[in-house]
N, C-alpha and C. Protein backbone atom coordinates (compact mmCIF):
# COMPACT_ATOMS: atom_id res chain seq x y z
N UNK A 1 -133.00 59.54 -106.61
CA UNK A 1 -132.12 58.53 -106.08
C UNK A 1 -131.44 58.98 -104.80
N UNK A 2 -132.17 60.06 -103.94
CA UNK A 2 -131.65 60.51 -102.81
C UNK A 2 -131.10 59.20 -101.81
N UNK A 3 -132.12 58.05 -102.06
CA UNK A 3 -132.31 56.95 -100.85
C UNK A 3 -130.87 56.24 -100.92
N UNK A 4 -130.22 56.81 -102.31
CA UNK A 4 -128.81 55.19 -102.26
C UNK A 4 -127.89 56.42 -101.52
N UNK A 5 -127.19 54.98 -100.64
CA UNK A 5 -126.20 55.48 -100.68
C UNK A 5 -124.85 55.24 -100.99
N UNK A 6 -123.63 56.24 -100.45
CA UNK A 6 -122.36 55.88 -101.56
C UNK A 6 -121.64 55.13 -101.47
N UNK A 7 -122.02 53.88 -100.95
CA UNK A 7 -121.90 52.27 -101.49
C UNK A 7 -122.44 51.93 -102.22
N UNK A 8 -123.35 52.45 -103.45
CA UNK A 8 -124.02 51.15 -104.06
C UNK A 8 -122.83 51.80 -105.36
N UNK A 9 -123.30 50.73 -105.86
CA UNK A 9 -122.68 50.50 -107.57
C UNK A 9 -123.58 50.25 -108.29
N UNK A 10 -123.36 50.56 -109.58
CA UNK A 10 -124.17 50.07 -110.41
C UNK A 10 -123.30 49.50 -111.68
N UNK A 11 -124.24 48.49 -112.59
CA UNK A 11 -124.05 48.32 -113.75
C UNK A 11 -124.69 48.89 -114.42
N UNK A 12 -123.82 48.88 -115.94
CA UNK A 12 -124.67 49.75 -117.37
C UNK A 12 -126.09 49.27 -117.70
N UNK A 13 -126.48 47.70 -117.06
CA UNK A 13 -127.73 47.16 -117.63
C UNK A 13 -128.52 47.55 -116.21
N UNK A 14 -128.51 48.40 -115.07
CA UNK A 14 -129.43 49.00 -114.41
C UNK A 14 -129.48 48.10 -113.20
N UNK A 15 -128.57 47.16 -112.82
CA UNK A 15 -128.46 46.64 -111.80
C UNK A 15 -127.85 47.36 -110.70
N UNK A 16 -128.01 47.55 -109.17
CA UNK A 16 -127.00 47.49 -108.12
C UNK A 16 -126.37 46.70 -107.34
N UNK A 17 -125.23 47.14 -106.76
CA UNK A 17 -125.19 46.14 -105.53
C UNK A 17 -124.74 47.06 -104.54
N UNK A 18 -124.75 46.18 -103.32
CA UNK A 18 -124.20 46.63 -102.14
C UNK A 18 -123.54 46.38 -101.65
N UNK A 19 -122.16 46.72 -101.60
CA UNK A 19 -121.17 45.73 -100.73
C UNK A 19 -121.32 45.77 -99.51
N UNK A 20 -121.33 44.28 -99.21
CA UNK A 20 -121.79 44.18 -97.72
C UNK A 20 -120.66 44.20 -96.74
N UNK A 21 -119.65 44.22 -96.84
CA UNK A 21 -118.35 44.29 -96.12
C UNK A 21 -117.90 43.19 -95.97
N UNK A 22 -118.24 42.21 -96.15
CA UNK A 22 -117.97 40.80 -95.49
C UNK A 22 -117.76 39.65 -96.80
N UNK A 23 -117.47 40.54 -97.63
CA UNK A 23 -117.41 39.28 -99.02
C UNK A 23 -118.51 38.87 -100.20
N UNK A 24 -119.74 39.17 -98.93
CA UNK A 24 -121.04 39.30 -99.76
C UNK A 24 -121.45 40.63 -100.50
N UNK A 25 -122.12 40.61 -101.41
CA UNK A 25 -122.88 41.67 -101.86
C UNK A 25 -124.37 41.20 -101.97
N UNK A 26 -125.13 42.19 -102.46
CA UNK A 26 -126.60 42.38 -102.46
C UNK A 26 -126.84 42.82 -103.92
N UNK A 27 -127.96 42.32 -104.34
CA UNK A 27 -127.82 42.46 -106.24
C UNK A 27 -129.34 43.06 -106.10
N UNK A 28 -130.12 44.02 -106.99
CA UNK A 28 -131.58 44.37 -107.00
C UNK A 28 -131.11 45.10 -108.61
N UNK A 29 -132.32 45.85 -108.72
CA UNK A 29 -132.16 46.32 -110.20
C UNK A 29 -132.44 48.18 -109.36
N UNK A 30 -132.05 48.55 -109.97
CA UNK A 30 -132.03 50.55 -110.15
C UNK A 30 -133.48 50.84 -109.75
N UNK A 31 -133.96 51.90 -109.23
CA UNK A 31 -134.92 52.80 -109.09
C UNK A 31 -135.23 52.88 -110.64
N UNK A 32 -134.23 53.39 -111.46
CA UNK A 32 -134.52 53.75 -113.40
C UNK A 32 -134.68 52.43 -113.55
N UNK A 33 -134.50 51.43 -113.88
CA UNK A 33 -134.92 50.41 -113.87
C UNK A 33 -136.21 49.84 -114.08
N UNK A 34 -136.61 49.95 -112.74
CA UNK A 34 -137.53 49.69 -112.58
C UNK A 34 -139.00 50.49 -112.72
N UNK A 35 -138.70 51.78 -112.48
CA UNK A 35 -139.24 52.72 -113.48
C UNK A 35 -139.92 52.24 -115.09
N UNK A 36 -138.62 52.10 -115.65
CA UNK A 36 -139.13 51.72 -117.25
C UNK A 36 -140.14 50.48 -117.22
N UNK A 37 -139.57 49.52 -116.84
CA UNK A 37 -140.51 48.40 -116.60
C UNK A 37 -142.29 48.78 -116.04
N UNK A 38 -142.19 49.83 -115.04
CA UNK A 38 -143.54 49.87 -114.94
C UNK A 38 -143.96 48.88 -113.65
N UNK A 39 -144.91 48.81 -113.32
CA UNK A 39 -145.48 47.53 -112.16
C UNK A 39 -144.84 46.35 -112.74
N UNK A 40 -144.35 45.93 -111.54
CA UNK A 40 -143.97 44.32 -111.26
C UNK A 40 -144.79 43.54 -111.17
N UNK A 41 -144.67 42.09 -111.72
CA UNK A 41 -146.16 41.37 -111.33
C UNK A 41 -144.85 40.07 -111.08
N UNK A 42 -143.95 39.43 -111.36
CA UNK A 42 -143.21 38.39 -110.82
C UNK A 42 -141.95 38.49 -111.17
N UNK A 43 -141.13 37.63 -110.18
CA UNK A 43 -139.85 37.94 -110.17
C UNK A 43 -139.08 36.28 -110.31
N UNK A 44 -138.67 36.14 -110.73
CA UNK A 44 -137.76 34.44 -110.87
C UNK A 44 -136.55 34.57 -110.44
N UNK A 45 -136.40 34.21 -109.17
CA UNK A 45 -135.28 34.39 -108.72
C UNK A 45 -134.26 32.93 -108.82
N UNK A 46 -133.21 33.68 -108.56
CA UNK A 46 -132.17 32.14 -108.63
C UNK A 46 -132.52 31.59 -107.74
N UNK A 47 -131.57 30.54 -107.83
CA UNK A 47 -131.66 29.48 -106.66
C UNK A 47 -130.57 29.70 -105.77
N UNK A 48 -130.43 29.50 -104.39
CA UNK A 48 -129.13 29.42 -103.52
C UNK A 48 -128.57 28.30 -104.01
N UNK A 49 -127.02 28.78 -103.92
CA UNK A 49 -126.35 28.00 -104.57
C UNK A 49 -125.63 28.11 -106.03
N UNK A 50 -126.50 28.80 -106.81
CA UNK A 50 -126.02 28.77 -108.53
C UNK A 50 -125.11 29.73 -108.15
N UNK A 51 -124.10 29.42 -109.15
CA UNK A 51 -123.06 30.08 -109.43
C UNK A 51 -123.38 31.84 -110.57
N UNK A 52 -122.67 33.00 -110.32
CA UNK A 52 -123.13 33.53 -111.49
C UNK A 52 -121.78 34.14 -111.77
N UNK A 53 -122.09 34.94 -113.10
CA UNK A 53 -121.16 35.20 -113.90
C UNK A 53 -121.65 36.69 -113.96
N UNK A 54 -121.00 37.66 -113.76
CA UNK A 54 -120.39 39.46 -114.34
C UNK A 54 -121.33 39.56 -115.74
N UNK A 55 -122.08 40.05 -115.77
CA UNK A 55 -122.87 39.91 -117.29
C UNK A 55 -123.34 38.93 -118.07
N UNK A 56 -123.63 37.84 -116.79
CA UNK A 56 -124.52 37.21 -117.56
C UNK A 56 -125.88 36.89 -116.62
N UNK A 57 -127.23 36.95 -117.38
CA UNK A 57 -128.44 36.73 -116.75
C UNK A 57 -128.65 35.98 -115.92
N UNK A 58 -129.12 36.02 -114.62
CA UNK A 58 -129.63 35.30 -113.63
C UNK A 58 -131.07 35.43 -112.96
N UNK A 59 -131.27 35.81 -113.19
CA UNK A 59 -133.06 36.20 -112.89
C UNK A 59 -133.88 36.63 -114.02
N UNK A 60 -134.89 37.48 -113.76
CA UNK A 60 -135.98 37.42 -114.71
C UNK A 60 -137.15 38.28 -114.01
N UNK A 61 -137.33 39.65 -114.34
CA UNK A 61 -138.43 40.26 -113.30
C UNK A 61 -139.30 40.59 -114.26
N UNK A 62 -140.77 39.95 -114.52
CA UNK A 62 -141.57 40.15 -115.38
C UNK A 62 -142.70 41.37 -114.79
N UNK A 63 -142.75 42.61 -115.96
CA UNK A 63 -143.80 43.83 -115.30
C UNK A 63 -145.27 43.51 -116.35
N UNK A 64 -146.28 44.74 -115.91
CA UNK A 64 -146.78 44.35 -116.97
C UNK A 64 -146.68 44.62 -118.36
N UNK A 65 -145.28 45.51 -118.78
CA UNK A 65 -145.35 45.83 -119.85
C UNK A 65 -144.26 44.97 -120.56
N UNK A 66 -143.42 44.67 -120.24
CA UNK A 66 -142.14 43.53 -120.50
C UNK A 66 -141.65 42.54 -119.46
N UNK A 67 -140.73 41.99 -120.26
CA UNK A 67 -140.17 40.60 -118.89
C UNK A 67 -138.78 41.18 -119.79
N UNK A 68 -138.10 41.09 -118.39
CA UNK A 68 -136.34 41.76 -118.50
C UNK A 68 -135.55 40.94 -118.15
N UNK A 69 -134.60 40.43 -118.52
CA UNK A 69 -133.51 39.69 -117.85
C UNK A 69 -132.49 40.64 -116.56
N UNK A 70 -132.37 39.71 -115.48
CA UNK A 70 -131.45 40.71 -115.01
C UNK A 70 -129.65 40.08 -114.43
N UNK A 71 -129.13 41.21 -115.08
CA UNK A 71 -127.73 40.12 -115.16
C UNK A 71 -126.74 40.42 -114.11
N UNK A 72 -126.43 39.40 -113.69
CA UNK A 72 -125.45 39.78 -112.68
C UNK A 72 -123.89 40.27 -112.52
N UNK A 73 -124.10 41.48 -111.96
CA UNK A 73 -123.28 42.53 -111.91
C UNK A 73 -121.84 42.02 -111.28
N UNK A 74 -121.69 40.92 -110.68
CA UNK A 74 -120.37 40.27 -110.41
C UNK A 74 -120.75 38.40 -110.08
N UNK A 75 -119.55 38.40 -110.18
CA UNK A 75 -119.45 36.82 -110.16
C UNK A 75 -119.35 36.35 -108.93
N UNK A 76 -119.96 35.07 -108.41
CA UNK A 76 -120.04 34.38 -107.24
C UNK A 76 -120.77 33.51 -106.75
N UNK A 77 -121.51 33.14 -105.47
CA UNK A 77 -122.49 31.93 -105.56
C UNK A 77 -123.77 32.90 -105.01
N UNK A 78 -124.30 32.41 -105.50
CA UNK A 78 -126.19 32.53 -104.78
C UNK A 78 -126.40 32.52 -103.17
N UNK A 79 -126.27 32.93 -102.27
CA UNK A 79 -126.27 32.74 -101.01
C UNK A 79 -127.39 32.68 -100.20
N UNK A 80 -128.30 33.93 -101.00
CA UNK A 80 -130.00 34.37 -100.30
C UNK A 80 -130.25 34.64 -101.35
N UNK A 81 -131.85 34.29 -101.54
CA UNK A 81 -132.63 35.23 -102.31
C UNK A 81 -133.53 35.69 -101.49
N UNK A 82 -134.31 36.83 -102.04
CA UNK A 82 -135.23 37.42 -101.13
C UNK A 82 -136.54 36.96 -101.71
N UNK A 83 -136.86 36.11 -100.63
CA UNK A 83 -138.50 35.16 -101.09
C UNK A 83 -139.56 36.05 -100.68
N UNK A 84 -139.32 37.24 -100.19
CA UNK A 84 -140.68 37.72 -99.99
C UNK A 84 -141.20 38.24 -101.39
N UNK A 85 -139.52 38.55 -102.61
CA UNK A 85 -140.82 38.79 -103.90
C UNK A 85 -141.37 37.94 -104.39
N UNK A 86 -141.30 36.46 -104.20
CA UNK A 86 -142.75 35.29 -104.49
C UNK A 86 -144.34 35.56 -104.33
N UNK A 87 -144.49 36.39 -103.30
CA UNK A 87 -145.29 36.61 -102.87
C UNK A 87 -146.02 38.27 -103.03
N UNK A 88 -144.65 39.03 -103.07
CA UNK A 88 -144.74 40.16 -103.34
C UNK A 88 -144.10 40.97 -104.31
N UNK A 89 -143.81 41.06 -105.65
CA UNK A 89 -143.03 41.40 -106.33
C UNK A 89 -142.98 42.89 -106.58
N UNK A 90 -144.26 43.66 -106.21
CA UNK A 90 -144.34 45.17 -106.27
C UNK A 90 -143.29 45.85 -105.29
N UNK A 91 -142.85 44.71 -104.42
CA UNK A 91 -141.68 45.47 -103.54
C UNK A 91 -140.27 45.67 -104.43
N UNK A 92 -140.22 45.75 -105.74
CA UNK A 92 -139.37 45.93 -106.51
C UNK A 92 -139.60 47.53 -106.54
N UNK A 93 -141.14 47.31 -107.38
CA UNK A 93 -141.03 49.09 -107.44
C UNK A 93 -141.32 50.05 -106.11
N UNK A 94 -141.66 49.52 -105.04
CA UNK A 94 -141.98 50.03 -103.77
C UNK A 94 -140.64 50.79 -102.78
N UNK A 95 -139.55 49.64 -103.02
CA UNK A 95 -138.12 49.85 -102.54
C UNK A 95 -137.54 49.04 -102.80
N UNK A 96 -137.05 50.15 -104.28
CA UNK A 96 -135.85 49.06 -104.89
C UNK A 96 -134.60 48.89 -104.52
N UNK A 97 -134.13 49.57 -103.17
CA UNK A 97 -133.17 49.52 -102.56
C UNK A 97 -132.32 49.03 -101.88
N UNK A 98 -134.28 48.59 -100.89
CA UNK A 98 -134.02 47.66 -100.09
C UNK A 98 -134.77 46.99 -99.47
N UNK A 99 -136.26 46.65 -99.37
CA UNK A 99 -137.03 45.42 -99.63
C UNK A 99 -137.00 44.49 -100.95
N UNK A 100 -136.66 45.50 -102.12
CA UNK A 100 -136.83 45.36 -103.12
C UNK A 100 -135.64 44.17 -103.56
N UNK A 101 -134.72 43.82 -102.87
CA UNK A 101 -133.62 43.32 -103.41
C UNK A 101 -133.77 41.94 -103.87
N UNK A 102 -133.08 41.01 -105.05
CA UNK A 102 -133.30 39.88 -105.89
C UNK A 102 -132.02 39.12 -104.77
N UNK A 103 -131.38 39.16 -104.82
CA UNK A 103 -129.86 38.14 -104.18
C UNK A 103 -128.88 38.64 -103.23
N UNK A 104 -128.50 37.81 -102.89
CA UNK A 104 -127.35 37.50 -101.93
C UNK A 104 -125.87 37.00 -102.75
N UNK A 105 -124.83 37.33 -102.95
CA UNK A 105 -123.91 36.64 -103.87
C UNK A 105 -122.56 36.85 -103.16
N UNK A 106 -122.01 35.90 -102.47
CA UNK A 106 -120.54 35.61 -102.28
C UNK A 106 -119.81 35.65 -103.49
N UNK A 107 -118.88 36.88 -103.35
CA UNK A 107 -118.13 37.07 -104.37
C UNK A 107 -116.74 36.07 -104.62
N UNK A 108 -116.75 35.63 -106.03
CA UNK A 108 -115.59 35.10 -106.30
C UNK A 108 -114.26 36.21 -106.17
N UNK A 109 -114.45 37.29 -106.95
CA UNK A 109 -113.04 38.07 -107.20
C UNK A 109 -113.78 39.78 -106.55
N UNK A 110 -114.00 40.12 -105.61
CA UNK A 110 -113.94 40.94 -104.85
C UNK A 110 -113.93 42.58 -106.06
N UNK A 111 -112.54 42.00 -106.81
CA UNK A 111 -112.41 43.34 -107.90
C UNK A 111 -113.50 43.82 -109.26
N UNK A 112 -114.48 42.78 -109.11
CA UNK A 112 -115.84 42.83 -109.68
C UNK A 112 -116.44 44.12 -109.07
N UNK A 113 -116.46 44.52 -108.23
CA UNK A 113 -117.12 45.77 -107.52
C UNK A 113 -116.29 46.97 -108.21
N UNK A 114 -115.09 46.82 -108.49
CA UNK A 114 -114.56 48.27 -109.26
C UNK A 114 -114.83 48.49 -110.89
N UNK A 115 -115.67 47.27 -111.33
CA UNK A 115 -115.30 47.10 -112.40
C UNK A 115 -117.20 47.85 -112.96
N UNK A 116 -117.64 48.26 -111.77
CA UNK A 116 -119.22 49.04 -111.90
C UNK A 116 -118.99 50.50 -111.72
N UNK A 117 -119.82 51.01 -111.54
CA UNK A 117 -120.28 52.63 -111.85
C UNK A 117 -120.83 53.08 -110.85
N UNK A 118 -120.15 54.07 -109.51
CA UNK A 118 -120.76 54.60 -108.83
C UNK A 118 -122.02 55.57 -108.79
N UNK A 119 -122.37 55.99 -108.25
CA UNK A 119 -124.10 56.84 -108.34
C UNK A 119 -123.89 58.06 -109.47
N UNK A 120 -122.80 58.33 -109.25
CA UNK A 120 -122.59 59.72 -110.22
C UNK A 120 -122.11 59.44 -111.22
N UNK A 121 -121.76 58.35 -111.86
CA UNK A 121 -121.34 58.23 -112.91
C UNK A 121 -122.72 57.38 -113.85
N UNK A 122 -123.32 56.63 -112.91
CA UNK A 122 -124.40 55.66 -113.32
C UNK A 122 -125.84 56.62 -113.66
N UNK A 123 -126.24 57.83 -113.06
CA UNK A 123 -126.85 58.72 -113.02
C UNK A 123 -126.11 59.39 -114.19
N UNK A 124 -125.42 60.10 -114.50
CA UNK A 124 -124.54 60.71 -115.47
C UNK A 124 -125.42 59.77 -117.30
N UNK A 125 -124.87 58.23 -117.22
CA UNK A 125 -125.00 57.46 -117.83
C UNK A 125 -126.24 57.42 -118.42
N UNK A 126 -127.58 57.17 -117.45
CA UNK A 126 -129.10 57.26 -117.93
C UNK A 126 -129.61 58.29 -117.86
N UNK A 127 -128.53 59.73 -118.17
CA UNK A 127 -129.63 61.07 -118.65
C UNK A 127 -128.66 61.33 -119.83
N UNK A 128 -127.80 60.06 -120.34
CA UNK A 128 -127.64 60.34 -121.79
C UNK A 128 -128.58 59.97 -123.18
């Protein structure tokens, strides 16, 4: 996980984000993550616009060994999704960093970002 850096956050269910400075964040799932899953074969992304909720599911990245829900790590609206995984969904496991990314989300409450797990604690977490 040399590639993140110490902006991202994570959640306990293997999501990141990125705070983008500006209100927005950036939502994708973990390097470990995506790992377990194995090859990507499609990704269901939200729609711009939907609203989401801090732990609750908004997407859906199906590999070939399972289909995972993936839940969103703070609350806010849908702003972007990244349509190139329609077309390309291996850019999940390729760079999950940052081609790899599922959304765009204007944050409702900003304090959603403290309420995740920086690299060393989130790393700490999945070598328990």
């Amino acid at each position: 996980m040399s590639t993140v850096e110490k902006d991202y956050k994570f959640a306990p269910s293997h999501e990141w984000v990125k705070d983008n400075g500006d209100g927005t964040a950036t939502v994708g799932i973990s390097q470990h993550a995506q790992g377990l899953l194995g090859d990507v074969v499609f990704v269901e992304l939200p729609d711009v616009g939907d609203d989401t909720t801090a732990g609750e599911g908004f997407s859906l990245v199906e590999s070939v060994k399972a289909a995972s829900d993936v839940y969103a790590p703070v609350s806010g609206e849908v702003i972007a999704v990244n349509e190139d995984l329609e077309d390309s969904p291996e850019l999940v496991n390729e760079a999950a960093f940052t081609k790899g990314w599922i959304a765009k989300i204007k944050l409702s409450d900003p304090s959603d970002l403290d309420n995740l797990l920086d690299l060393t604690a989130y790393s700490e977490a999945i070598e328990d």
